[in-house]
Protein backbone atom coordinates (compact mmCIF):
# COMPACT_ATOMS: atom_id res chain seq x y z
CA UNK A 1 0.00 0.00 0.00
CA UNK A 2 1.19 3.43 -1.18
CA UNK A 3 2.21 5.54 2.17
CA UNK A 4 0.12 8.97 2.23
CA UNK A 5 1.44 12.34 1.45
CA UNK A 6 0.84 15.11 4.10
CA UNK A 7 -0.48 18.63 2.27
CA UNK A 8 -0.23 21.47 4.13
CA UNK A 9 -3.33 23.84 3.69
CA UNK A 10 -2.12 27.24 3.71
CA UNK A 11 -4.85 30.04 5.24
CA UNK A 12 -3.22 33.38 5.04
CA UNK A 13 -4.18 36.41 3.64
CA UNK A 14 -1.60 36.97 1.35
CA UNK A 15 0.86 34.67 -0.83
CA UNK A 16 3.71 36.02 0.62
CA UNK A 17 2.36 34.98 4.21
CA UNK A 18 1.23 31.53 2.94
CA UNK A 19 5.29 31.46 1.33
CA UNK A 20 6.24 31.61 5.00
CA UNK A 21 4.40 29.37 6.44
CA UNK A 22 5.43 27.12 4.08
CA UNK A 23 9.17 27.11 4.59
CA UNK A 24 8.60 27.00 8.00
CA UNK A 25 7.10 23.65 7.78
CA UNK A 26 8.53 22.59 4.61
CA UNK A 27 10.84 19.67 5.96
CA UNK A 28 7.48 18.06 7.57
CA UNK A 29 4.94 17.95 3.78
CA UNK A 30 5.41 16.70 0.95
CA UNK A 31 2.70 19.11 -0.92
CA UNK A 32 0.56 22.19 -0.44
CA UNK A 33 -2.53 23.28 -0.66
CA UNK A 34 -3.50 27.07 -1.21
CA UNK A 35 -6.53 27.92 0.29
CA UNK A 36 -7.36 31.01 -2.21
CA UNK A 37 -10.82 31.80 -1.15
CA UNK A 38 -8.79 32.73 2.09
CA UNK A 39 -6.50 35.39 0.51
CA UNK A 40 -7.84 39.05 -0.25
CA UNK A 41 -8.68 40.01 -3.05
CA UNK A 42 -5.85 41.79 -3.88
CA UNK A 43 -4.02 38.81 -3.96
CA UNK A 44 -6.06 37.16 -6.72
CA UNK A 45 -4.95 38.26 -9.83
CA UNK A 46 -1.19 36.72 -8.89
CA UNK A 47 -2.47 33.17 -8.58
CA UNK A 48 -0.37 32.43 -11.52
CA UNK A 49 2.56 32.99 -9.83
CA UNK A 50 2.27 31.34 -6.36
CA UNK A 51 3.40 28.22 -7.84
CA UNK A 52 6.85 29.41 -9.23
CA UNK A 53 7.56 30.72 -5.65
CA UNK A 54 8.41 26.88 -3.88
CA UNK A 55 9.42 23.54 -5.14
CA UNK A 56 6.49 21.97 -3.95
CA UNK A 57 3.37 20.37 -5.99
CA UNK A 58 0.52 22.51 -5.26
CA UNK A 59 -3.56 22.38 -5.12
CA UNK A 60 -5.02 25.35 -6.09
CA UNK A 61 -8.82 25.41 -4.23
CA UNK A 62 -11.20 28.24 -4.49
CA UNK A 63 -13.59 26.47 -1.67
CA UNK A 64 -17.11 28.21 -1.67
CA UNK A 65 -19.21 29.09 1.42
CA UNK A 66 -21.80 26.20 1.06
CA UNK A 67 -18.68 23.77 1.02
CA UNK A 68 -17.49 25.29 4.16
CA UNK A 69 -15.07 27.86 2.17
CA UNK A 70 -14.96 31.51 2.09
CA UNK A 71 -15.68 32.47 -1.05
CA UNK A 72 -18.98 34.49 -1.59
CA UNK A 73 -18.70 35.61 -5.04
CA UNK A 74 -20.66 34.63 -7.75
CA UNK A 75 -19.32 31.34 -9.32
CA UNK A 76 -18.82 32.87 -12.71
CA UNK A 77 -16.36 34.82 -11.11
CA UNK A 78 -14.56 31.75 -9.14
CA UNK A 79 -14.33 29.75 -12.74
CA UNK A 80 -12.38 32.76 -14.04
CA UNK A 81 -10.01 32.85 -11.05
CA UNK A 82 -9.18 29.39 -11.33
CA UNK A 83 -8.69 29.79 -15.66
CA UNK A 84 -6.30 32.74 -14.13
CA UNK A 85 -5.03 30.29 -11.90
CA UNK A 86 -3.90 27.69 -13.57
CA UNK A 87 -1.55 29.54 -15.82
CA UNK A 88 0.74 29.00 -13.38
CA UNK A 89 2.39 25.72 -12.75
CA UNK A 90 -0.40 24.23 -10.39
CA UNK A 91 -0.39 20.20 -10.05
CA UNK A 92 -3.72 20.38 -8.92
CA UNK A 93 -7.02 21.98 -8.79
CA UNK A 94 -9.67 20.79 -6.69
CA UNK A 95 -12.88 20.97 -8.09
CA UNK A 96 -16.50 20.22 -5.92
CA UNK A 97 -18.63 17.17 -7.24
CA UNK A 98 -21.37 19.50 -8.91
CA UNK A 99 -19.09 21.28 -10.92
CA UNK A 100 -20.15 20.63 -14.46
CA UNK A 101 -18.25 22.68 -16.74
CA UNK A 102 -16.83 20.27 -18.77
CA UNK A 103 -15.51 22.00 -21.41
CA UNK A 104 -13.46 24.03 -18.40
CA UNK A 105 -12.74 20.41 -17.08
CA UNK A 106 -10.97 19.51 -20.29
CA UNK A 107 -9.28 22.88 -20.82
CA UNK A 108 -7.01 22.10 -17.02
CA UNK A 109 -6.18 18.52 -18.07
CA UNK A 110 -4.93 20.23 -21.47
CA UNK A 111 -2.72 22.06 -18.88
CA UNK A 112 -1.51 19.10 -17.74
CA UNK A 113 -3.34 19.86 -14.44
CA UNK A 114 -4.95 17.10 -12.57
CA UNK A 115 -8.59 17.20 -11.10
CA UNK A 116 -9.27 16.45 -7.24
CA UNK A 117 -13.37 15.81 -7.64
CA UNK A 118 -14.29 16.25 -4.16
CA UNK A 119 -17.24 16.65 -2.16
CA UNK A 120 -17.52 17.44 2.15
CA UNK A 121 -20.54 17.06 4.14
CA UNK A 122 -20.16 18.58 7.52
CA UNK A 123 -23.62 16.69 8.70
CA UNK A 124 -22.42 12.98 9.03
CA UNK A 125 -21.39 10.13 7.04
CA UNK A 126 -23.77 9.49 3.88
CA UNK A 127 -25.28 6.26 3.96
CA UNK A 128 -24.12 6.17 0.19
CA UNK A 129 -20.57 7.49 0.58
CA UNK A 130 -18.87 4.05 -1.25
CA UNK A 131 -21.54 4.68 -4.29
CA UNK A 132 -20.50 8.92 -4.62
CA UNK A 133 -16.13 8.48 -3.93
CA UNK A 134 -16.87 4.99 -6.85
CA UNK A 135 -19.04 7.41 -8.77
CA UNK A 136 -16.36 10.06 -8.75
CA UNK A 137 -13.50 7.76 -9.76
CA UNK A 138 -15.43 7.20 -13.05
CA UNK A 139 -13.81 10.38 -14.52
CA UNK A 140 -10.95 9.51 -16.08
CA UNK A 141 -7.78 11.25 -15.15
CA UNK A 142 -9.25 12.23 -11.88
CA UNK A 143 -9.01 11.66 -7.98
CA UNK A 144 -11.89 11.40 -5.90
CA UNK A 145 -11.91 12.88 -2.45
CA UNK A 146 -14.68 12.72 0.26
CA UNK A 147 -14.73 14.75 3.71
CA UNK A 148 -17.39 13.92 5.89
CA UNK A 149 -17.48 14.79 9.55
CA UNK A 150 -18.80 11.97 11.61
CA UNK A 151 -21.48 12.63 14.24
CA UNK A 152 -20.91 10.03 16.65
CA UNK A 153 -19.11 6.48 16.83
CA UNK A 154 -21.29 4.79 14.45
CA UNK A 155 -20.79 6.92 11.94
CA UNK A 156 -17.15 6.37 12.13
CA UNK A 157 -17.39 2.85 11.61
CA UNK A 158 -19.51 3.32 8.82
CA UNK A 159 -16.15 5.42 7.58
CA UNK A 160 -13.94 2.96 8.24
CA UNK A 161 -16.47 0.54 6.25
CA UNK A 162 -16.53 3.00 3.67
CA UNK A 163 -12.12 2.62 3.21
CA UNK A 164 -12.66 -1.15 2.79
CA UNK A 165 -15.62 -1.18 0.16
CA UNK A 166 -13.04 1.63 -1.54
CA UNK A 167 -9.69 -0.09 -0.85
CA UNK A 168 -8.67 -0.99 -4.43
CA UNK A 169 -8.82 2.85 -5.82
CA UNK A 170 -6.86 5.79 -5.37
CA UNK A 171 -9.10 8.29 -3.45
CA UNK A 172 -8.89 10.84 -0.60
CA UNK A 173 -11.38 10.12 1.85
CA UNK A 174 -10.68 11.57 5.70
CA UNK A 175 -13.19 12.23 8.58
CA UNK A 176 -13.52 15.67 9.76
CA UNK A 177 -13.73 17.01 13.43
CA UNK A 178 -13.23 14.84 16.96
CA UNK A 179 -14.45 12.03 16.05
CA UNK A 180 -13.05 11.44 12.74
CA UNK A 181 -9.61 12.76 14.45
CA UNK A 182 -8.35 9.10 13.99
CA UNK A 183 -8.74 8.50 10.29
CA UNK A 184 -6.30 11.40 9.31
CA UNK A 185 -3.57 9.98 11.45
CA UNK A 186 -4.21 6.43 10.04
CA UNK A 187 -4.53 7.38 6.39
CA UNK A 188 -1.40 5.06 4.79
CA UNK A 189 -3.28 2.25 7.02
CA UNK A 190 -6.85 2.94 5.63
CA UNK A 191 -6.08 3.81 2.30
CA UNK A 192 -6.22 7.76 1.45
CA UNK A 193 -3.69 9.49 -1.02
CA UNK A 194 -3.24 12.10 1.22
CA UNK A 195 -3.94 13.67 4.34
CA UNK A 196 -3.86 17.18 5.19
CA UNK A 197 -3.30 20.05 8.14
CA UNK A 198 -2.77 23.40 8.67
CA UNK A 199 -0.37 25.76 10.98
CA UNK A 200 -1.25 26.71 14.55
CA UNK A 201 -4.11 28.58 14.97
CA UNK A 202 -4.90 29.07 10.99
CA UNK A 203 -7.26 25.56 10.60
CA UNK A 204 -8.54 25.14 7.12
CA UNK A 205 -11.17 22.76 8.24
CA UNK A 206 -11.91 20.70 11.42
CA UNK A 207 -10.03 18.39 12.72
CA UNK A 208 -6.47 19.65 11.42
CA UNK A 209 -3.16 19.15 13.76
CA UNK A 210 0.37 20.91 12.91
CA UNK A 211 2.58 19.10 10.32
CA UNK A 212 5.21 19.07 13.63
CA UNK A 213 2.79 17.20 15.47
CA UNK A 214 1.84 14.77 12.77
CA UNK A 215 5.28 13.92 11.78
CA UNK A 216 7.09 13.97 15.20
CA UNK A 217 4.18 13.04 17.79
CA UNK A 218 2.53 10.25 15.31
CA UNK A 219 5.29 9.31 13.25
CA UNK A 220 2.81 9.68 10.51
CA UNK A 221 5.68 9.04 7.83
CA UNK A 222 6.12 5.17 9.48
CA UNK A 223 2.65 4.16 9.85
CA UNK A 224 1.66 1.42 7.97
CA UNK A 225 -1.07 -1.44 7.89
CA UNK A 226 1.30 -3.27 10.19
CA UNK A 227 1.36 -0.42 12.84
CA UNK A 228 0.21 -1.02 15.94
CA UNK A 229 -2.76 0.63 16.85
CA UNK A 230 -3.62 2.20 20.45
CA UNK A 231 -5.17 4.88 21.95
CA UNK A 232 -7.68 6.36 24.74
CA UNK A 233 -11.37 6.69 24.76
CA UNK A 234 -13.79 9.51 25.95
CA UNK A 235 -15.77 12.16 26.08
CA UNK A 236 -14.10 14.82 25.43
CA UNK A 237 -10.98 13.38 24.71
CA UNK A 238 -9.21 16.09 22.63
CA UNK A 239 -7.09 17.89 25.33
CA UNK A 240 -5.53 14.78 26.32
CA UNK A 241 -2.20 14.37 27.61
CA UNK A 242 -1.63 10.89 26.67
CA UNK A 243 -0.61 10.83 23.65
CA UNK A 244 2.90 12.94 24.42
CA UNK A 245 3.22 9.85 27.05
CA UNK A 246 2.67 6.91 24.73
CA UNK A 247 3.90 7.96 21.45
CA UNK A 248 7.51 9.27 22.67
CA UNK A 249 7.41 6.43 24.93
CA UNK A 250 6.67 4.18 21.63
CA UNK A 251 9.50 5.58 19.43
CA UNK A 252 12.39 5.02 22.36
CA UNK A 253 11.51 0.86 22.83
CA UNK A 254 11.14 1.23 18.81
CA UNK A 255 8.04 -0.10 18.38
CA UNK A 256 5.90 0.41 15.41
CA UNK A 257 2.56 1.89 17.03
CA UNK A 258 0.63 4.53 17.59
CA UNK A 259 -1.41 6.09 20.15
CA UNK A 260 -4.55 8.00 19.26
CA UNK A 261 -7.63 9.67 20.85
CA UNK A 262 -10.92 8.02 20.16
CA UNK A 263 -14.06 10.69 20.80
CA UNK A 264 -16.49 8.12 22.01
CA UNK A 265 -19.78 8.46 22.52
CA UNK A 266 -21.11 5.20 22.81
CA UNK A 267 -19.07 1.68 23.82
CA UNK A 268 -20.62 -0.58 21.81
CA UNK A 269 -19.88 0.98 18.74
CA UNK A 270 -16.73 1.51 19.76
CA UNK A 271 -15.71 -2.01 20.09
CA UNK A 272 -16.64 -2.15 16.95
CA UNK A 273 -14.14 0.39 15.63
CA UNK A 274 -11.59 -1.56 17.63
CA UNK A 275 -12.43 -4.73 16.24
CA UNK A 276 -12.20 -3.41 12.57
CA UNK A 277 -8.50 -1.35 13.53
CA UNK A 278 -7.75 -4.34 15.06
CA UNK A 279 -6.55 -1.89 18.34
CA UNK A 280 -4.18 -3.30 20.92
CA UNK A 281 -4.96 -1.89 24.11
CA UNK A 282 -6.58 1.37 24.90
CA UNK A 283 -7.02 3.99 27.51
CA UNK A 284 -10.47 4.79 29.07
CA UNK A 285 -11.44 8.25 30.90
CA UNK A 286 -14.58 10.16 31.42
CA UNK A 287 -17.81 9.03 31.10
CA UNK A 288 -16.75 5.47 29.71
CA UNK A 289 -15.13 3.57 32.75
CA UNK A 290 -18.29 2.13 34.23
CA UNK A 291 -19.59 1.53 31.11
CA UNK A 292 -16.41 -0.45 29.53
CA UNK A 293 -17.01 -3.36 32.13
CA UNK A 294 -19.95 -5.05 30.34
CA UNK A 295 -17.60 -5.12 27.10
CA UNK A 296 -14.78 -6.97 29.12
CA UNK A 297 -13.83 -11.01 28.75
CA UNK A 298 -11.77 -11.04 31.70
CA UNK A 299 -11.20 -8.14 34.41
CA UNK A 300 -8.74 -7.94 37.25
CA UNK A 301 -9.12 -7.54 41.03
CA UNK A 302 -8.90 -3.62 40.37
CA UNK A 303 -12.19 -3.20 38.19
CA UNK A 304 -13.95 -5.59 40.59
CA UNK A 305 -12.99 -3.84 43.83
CA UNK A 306 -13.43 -0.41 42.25
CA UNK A 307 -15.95 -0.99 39.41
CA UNK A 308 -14.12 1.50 37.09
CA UNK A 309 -11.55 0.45 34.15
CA UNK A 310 -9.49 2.63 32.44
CA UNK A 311 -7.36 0.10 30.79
CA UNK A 312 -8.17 -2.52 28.15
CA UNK A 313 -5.84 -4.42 26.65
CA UNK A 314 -7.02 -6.81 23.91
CA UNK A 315 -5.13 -10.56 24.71
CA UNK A 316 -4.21 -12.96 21.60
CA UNK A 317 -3.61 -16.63 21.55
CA UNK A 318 -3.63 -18.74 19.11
CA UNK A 319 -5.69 -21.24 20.40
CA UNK A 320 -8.42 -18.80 21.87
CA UNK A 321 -10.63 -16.01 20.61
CA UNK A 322 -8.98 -12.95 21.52
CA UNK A 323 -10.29 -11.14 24.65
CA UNK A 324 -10.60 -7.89 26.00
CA UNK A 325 -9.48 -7.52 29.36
CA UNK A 326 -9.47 -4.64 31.75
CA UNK A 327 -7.54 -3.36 34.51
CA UNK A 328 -7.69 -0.08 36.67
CA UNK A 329 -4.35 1.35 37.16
CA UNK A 330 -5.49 4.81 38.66
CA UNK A 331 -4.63 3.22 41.81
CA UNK A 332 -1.60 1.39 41.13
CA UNK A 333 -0.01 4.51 39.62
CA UNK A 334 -1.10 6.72 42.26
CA UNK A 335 0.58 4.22 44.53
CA UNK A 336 4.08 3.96 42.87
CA UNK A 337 4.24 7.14 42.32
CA UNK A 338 4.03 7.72 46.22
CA UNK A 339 6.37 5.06 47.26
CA UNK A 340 8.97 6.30 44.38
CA UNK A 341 8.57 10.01 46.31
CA UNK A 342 8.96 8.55 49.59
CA UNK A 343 11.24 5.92 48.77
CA UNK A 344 9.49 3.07 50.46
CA UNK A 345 8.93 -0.62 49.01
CA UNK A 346 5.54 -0.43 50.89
CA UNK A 347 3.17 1.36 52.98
CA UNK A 348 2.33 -1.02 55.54
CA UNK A 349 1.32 1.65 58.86
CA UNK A 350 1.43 4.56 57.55
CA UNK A 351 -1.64 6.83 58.37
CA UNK A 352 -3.52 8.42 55.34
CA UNK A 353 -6.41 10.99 55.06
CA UNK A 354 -7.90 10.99 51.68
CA UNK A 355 -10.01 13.85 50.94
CA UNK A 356 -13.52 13.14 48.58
CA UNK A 357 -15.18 9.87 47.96
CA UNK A 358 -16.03 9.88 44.12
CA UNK A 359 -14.49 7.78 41.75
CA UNK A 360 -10.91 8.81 41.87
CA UNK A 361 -11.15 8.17 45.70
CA UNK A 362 -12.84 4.82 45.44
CA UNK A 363 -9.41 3.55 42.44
CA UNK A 364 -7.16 5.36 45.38
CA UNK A 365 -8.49 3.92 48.17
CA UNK A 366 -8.60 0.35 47.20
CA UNK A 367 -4.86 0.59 46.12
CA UNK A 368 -3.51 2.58 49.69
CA UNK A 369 -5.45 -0.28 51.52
CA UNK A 370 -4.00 -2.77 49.24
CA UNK A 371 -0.77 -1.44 50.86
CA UNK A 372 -1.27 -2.07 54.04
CA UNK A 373 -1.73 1.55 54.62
CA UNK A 374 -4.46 3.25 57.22
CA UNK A 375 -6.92 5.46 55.75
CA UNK A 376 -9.81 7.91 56.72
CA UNK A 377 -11.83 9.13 54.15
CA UNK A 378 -12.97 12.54 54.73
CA UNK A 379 -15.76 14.28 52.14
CA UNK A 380 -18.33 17.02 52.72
CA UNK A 381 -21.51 14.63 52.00
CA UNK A 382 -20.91 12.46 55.13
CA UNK A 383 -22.55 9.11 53.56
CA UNK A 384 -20.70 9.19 50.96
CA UNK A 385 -17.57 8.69 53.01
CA UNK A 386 -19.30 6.57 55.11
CA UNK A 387 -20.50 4.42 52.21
CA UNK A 388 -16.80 3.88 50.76
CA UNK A 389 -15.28 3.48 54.41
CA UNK A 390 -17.67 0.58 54.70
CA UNK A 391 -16.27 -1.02 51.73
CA UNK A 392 -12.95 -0.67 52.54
CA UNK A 393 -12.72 -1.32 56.42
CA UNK A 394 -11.18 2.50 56.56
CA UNK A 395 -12.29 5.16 59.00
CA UNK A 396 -14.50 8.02 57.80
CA UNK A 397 -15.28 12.16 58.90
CA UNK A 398 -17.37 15.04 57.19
CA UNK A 399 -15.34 18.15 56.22
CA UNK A 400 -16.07 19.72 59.48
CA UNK A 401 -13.84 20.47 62.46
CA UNK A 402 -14.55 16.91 63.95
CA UNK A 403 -13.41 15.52 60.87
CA UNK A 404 -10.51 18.21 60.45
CA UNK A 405 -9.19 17.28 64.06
CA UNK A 406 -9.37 13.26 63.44
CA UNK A 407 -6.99 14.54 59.95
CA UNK A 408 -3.68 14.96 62.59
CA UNK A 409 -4.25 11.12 63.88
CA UNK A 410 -4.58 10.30 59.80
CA UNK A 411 -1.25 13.22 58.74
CA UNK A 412 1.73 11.11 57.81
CA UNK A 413 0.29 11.87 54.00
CA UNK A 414 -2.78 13.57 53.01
CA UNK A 415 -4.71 12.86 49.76
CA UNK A 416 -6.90 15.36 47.53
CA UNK A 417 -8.81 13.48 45.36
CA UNK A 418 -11.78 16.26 44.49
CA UNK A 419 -12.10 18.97 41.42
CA UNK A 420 -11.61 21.73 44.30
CA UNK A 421 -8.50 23.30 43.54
CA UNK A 422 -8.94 22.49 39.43
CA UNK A 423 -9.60 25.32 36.63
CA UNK A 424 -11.58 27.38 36.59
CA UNK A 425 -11.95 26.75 40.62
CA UNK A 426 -8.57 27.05 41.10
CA UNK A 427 -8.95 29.70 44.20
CA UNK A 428 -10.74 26.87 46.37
CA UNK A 429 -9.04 24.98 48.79
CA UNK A 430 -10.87 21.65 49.81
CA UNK A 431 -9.62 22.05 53.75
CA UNK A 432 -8.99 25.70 54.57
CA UNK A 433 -9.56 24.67 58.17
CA UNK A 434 -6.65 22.44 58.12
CA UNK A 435 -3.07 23.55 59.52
CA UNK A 436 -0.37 22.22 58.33
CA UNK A 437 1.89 20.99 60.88
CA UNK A 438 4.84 20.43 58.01
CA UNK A 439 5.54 16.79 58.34
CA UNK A 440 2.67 15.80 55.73
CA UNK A 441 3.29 14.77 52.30
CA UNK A 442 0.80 16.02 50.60
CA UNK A 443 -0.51 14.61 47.23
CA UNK A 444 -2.73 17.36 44.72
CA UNK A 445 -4.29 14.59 42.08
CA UNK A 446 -5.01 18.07 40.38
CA UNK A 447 -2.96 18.93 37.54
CA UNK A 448 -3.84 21.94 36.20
CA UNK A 449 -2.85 23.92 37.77
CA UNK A 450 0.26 22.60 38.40
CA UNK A 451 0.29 24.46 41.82
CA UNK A 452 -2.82 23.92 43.59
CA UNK A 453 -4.21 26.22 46.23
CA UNK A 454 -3.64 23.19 49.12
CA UNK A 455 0.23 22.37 47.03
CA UNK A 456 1.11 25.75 48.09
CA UNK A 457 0.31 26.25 51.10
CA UNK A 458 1.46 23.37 52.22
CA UNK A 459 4.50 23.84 50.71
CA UNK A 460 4.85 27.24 52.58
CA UNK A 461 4.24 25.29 55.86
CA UNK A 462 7.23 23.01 54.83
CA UNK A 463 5.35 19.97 54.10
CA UNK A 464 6.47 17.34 51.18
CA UNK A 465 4.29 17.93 48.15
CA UNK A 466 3.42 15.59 45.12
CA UNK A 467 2.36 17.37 42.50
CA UNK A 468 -1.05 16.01 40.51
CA UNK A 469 1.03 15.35 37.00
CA UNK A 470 2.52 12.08 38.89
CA UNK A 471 -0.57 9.87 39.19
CA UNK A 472 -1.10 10.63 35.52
CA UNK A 473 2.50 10.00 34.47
CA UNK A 474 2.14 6.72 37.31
CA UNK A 475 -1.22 5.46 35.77
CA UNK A 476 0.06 5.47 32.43
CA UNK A 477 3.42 3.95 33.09
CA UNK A 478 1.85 1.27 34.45
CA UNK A 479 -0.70 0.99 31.43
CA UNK A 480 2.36 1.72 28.83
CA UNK A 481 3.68 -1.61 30.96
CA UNK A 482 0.59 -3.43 30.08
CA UNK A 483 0.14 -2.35 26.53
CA UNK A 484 4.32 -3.29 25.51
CA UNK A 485 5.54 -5.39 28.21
CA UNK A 486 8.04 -2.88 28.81
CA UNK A 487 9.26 -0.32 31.58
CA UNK A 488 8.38 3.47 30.58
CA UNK A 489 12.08 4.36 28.86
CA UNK A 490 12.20 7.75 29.54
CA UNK A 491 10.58 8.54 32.83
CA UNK A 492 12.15 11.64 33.47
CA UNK A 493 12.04 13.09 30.27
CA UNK A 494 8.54 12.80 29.78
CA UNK A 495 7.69 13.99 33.45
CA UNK A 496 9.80 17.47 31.55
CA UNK A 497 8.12 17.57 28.51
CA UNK A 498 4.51 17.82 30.65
């Protein structure tokens, strides 16, 4: 299978802006797209030109409004800018699938121009997307290209259907927006000519990354239908650190994989995505780690005790149907990271106050217990700490000064498990009533900010603080652990690079 090309789509308002932003990337794409319905109109009649000005192949597009373009002008007027156009040295124009012109249609190939026929539909996934890229392709001389921006999980797998009713023909076909985020990573995989992006901040449609970030955080250029697929599930998922933890973490063991986010919306649907991208192991985080259990062959003590997962790793043998089977390392990384800080094998006696009793407290709880360590759990709604106490065999308070004063018995580290502290709230402090006597260690699970309200002021009181960064750096080494069968290579330089 041929490997995909990367175009940069260049936004700017003039040609000599979109010139810079093209040497600026140039060592990360292999061709460009110009974006004219972007430029002003000043800039039109040197279209010609443009091409002369770099070594790369270049599409010329003149994307109208209904398409999800700029251009508002009539279209008598765009067919005349792209005739101007094309006197330069363009290798392609891109042309919509209701352009009908054909006698203009003839006139580029004359030019020794080639066609993109494409089409986008920013409402979903056409139930007849195979039949319109097939009934493209019919043009002679020209490439097909479909964007379509997926509404939800099921209409990504109908995507990914879409690349294997398509697979024998050259076409560019890419999902737009979060959830079809996946398919322009994977494109040499699936089967598009090309995928594209933009520069910071200057998007040419949804769903566009940086050519850096492609080619250095993907490895776009070395993916393959033999890659290794992982990646992390939920809602939202975009702003997720994980995939500057796996992906470096990848490239060091050298490992051909990749590590994606997966906008998920519903499970079952999902597995069915995994099933078809045949994916490894993957990540699970907000709202999906009760829901993942019912999906699991096989789950460890972790998911049981705390009825959350948000690992899956998918188990082959070749004997046995594979299986999907989960494990909750929230805890376990929460725990190494504490015994690397206080450089302890274990934490059989020590005395623990863990503040909240949601579902980060529950994974925590289970794993400090596991430990051997003592723990009172301590959380404004009283039954609520009461109710996981009682699971656990731990002591329990209410955020009052009863519970603040049974804290000093509980002090040798103290555990903030709640969204107090986290942006936007990052002013509140979950136990203002506490005093820090400054022989705590003190562990923030918040981490951003970095510096929580409690971090600094029990800093200031000379306690030992852990900031919130470590459990996620501790939960995914251990997951990274599960997903390779290797240590995390570069601990230090990833804890840097976050």
């Amino acid at each position: 299978m041929k490997k995909s090309l990367i175009c940069l789509a260049v936004t700017e308002t003039t040609l000599g802006k979109n010139l810079n932003t093209i040497l600026k990337y140039r060592n990360s794409i292999d061709m460009v797209e110009l974006r004219a319905d972007f430029l002003d109109k000043a800039e039109l009649p040197f279209l010609h030109k443009f091409p002369r000005m770099t070594d790369l192949p270049i599409i010329l597009t003149i994307r109208k409004k209904t398409d999800g373009g700029k251009f508002v002008s009539d279209e008598r007027q765009r067919r005349q800018l792209l005739g101007n156009g094309i006197q330069g040295n363009y290798s392609y124009i891109d042309l919509e699938e209701d352009f009908t012109d054909n006698d203009f249609s003839k006139r580029i190939k004359k030019k020794g121009v080639k066609i993109i026929r494409s089409f986008h539909d920013f409402s979903g996934v056409p139930h007849d997307l195979s039949r319109r890229i097939k009934a493209l392709a019919k043009s002679p001389g020209e490439l097909p290209k479909a964007a379509v921006m997926p509404q939800s999980t099921s209409e990504v797998y109908r995507l990914l259907q879409c690349y294997k009713e398509c697979d024998h023909m050259d076409k560019i076909l890419l999902g737009m927006g979060t959830f079809g985020f996946p398919t322009r990573i994977l494109c040499s995989s699936l089967g598009s000519y090309l995928t594209y992006c933009s520069a910071p901040g200057a998007s040419a449609a949804p769903g566009h990354i940086d050519p850096v970030t492609l080619t250095d955080l993907y490895r776009f250029r070395e993916i393959s239908p033999k890659t290794f697929v992982y990646g992390i599930i939920g809602n939202p998922v975009m702003h997720t650190f994980s995939p500057c933890i796996h992906n470096p973490g990848f490239a060091r063991i050298g490992l051909d994989a990749v590590y994606l986010p997966f906008h998920v919306d519903s499970i079952k649907d999902f597995m069915e995505v995994a099933e078809f991208l045949d994916i490894r192991g993957f990540s699970v985080t907000i709202p999906h780690k009760e829901n993942i259990i019912q999906f699991l062959d096989k789950k460890d003590q972790s998911v049981t005790q705390v009825a959350a997962c948000n690992t899956v790793v998918k188990e082959e043998s070749t004997h046995k149907p594979a299986r999907y089977c989960g494990v909750n390392t929230d805890g376990i990384g929460f725990v190494e990271a504490l015994k690397e800080r206080l450089n302890k094998t274990s934490l059989d006696g020590l005395k623990v106050t863990t503040i909240g009793a949601g579902g980060a407290a529950k994974a925590i709880v289970f794993a400090l217990v596991s430990e051997g360590a003592e723990v009172l759990i301590i959380n404004r709604t009283v039954h609520r700490a009461e109710k996981l106490a009682d699971s656990f065999h731990c002591a329990w308070a209410g955020l009052d000064d009863d519970g603040l004063l049974k804290m000093q018995d509980y002090s040798d580290i103290i555990v903030q498990t709640t969204s107090l502290g986290m942006e936007p709230n990052s002013n509140m402090d979950p136990v203002p009533g506490y005093t820090f006597k400054g022989h705590e260690t003190v562990y923030d699970i918040v981490y951003k900010p970095e510096m929580t309200l409690l971090l600094k002021r029990a800093q200031k009181a000379g306690c030992s603080i852990i900031l919130g960064k470590e459990m996620l750096l501790g939960q995914a080494f251990v997951q990274f652990r599960l997903f390779t069968g290797k240590e995390y290579p570069d601990k230090a330089g990833v804890r840097i690079l976050l």
